[in-house]
Protein backbone atom coordinates (compact mmCIF):
# COMPACT_ATOMS: atom_id res chain seq x y z
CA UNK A 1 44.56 81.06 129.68
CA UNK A 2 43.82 84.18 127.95
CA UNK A 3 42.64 87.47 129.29
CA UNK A 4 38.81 88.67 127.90
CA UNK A 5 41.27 92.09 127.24
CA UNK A 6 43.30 90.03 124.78
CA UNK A 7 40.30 88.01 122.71
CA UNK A 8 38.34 91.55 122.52
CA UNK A 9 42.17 93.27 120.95
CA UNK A 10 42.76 90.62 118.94
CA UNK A 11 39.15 90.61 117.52
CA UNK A 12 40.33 93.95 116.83
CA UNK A 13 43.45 93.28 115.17
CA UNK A 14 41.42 90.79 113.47
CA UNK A 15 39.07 93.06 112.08
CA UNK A 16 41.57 95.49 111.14
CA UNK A 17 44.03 93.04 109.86
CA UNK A 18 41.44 90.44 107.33
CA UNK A 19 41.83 92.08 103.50
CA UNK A 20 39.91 91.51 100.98
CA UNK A 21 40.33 89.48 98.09
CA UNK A 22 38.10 91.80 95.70
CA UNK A 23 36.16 88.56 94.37
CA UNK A 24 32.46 89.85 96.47
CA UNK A 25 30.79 92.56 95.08
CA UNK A 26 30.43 95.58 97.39
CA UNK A 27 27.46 97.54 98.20
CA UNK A 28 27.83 100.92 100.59
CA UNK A 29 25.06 102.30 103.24
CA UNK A 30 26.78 105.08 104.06
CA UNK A 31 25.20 108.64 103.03
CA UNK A 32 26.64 109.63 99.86
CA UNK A 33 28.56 112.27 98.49
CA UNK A 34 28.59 113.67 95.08
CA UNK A 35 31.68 115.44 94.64
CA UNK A 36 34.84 113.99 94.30
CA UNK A 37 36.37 112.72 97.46
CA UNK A 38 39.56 114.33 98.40
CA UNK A 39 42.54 112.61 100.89
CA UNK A 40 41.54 114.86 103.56
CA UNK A 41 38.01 113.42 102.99
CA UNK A 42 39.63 109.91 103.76
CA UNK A 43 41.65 111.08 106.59
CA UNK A 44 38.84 112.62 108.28
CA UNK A 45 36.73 109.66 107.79
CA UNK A 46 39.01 107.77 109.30
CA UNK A 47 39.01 110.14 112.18
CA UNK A 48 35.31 109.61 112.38
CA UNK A 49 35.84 105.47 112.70
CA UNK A 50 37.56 106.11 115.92
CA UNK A 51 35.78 109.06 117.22
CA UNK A 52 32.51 106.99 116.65
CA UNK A 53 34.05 104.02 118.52
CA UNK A 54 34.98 105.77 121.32
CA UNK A 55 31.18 106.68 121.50
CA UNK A 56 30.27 103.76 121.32
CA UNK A 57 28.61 104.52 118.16
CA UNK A 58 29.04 101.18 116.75
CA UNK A 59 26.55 101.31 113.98
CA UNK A 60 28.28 104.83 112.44
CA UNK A 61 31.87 103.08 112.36
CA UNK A 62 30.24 99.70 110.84
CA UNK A 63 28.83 101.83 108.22
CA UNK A 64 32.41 103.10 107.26
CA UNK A 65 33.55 99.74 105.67
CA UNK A 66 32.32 99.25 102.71
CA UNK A 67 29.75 96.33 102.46
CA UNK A 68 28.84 93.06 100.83
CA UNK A 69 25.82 92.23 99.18
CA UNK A 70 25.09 90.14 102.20
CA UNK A 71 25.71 93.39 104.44
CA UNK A 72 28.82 92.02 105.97
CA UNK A 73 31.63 94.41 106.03
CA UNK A 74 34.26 94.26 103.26
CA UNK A 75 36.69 92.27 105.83
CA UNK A 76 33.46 89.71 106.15
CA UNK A 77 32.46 90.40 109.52
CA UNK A 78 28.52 90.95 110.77
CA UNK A 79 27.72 93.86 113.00
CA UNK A 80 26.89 91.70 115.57
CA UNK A 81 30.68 90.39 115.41
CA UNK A 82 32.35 94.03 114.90
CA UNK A 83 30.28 95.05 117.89
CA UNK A 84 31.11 92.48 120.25
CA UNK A 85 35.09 92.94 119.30
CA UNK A 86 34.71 96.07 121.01
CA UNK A 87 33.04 94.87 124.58
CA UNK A 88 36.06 95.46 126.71
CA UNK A 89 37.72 98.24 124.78
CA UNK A 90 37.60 101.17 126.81
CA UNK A 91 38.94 104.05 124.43
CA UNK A 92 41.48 104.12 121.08
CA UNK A 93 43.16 107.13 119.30
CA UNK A 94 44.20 107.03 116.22
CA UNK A 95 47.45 109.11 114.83
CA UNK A 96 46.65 109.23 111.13
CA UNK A 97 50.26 109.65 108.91
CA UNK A 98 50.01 111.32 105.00
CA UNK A 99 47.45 109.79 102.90
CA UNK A 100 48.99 108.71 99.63
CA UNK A 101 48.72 109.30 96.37
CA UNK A 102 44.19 108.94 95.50
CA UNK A 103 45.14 106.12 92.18
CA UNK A 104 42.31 105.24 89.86
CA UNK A 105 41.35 102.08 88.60
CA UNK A 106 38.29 100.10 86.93
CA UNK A 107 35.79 102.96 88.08
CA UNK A 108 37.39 103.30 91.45
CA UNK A 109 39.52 105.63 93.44
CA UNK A 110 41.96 104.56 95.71
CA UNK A 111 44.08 105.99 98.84
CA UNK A 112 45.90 104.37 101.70
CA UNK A 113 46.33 106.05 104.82
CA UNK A 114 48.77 104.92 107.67
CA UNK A 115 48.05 104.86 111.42
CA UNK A 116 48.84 103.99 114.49
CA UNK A 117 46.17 103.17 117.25
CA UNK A 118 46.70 103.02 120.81
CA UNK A 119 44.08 100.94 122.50
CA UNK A 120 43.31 100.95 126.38
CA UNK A 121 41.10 97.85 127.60
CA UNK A 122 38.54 98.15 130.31
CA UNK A 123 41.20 97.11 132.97
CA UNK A 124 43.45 99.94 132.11
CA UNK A 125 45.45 97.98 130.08
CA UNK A 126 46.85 98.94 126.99
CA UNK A 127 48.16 97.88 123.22
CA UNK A 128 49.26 99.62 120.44
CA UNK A 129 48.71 98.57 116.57
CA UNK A 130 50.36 100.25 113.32
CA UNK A 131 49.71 100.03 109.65
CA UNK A 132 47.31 101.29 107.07
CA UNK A 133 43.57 101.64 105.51
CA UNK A 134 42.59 100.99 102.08
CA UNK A 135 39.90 103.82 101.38
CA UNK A 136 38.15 103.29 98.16
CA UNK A 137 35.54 105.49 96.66
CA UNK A 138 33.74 105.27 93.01
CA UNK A 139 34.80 107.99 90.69
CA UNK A 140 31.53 106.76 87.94
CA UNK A 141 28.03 106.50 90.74
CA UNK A 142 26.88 109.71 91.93
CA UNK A 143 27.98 108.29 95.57
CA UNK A 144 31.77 109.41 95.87
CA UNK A 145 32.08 108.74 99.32
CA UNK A 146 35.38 106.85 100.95
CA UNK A 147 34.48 103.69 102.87
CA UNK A 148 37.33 101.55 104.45
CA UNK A 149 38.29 98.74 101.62
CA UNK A 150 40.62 96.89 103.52
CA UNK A 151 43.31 97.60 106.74
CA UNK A 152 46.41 96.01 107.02
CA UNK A 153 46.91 96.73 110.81
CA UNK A 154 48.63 94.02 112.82
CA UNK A 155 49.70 94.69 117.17
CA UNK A 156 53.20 96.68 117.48
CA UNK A 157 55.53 94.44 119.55
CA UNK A 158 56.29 95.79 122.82
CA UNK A 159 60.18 96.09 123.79
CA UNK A 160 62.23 93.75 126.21
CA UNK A 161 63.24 95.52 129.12
C-alpha cells in the first residue's frame, strides 16, 4: 500500500516531469514585463516557484507555468490538481545550476535551467528530484516575462547501503 507522502511526491514528480508537446496554444496570467528577460530573470523566477510553495502561495507558483487557453498549466494540470499535489509537502529547496544559453525561435526565447529539489513530507520524510525547467518568454508581445514551459524533473534514486 502506498504512503499519502508518496502519491502527494509523485504528483509532484508528475507535475514536474509531464512536457509539453507544443500542439496547445499558450496564454500567460502572470504580470508582464516589457524588457527583455535576462537568465538571471529565469533563475530568479524559478527561485520564486519554490519560495512561493513553501508559503503556501499556491496561486503565485501556478501562475509561473505558462497557461492554456483552457487555463490549465502548460504540463495540463488545473489548479485544483497542482494544489492538492502539494497537501502533505511540508517544505522544498531548490539548488538552481547555470542557466543555459537564452536561444530564439518562432517569436520565442528560450532557456533551460537545471535543479535539484529536496523535498521533506509532512512526516519528516524526505526525497530528492534532479533535472531541468524549460523557461520560455516572447521576444515580439510587449509581455517578456519567463513562465515555466516544461520540466523534465524525475526522483534521484537513493543509494543501497
Amino acid at each position: 500500500m502506498r504512503s499519502i507522502f508518496s502519491t502527494a511526491f509523485e504528483c509532484l514528480a508528475l507535475l514536474l516531469c509531464f512536457e509539453i508537446g507544443g500542439q496547445t496554444p499558450m496564454v500567460v496570467t502572470a504580470q508582464a514585463q516589457s524588457a527583455p528577460s535576462t537568465a538571471e530573470d529565469a533563475v530568479q523566477l524559478i527561485r520564486n516557484y519554490y519560495r512561493w510553495i513553501n508559503e503556501k502561495k499556491y496561486p503565485g507558483a501556478f501562475n509561473i507555468w505558462e497557461k492554456r487557453e483552457d487555463g490549465n498549466a502548460a504540463n495540463g494540470q488545473s489548479f485544483e490538481t497542482f494544489e492538492s499535489g502539494f497537501s502533505d509537502t511540508a517544505s522544498v529547496s531548490v539548488e538552481i545550476g547555470a542557466p543555459g544559453e537564452i536561444e530564439g525561435a518562432a517569436g520565442s526565447n528560450y532557456i533551460e535551467i537545471p535543479v535539484v529539489i529536496s523535498a521533506t513530507s509532512t512526516d519528516g520524510s524526505q526525497q530528492e528530484f534532479a533535472g531541468t525547467y524549460t523557461m520560455r518568454s516572447s521576444s515580439m508581445a510587449d509581455d517578456k516575462s519567463w513562465y515555466i514551459h516544461s520540466a523534465k524533473v524525475k526522483k534521484v534514486k537513493q543509494g543501497i547501503n
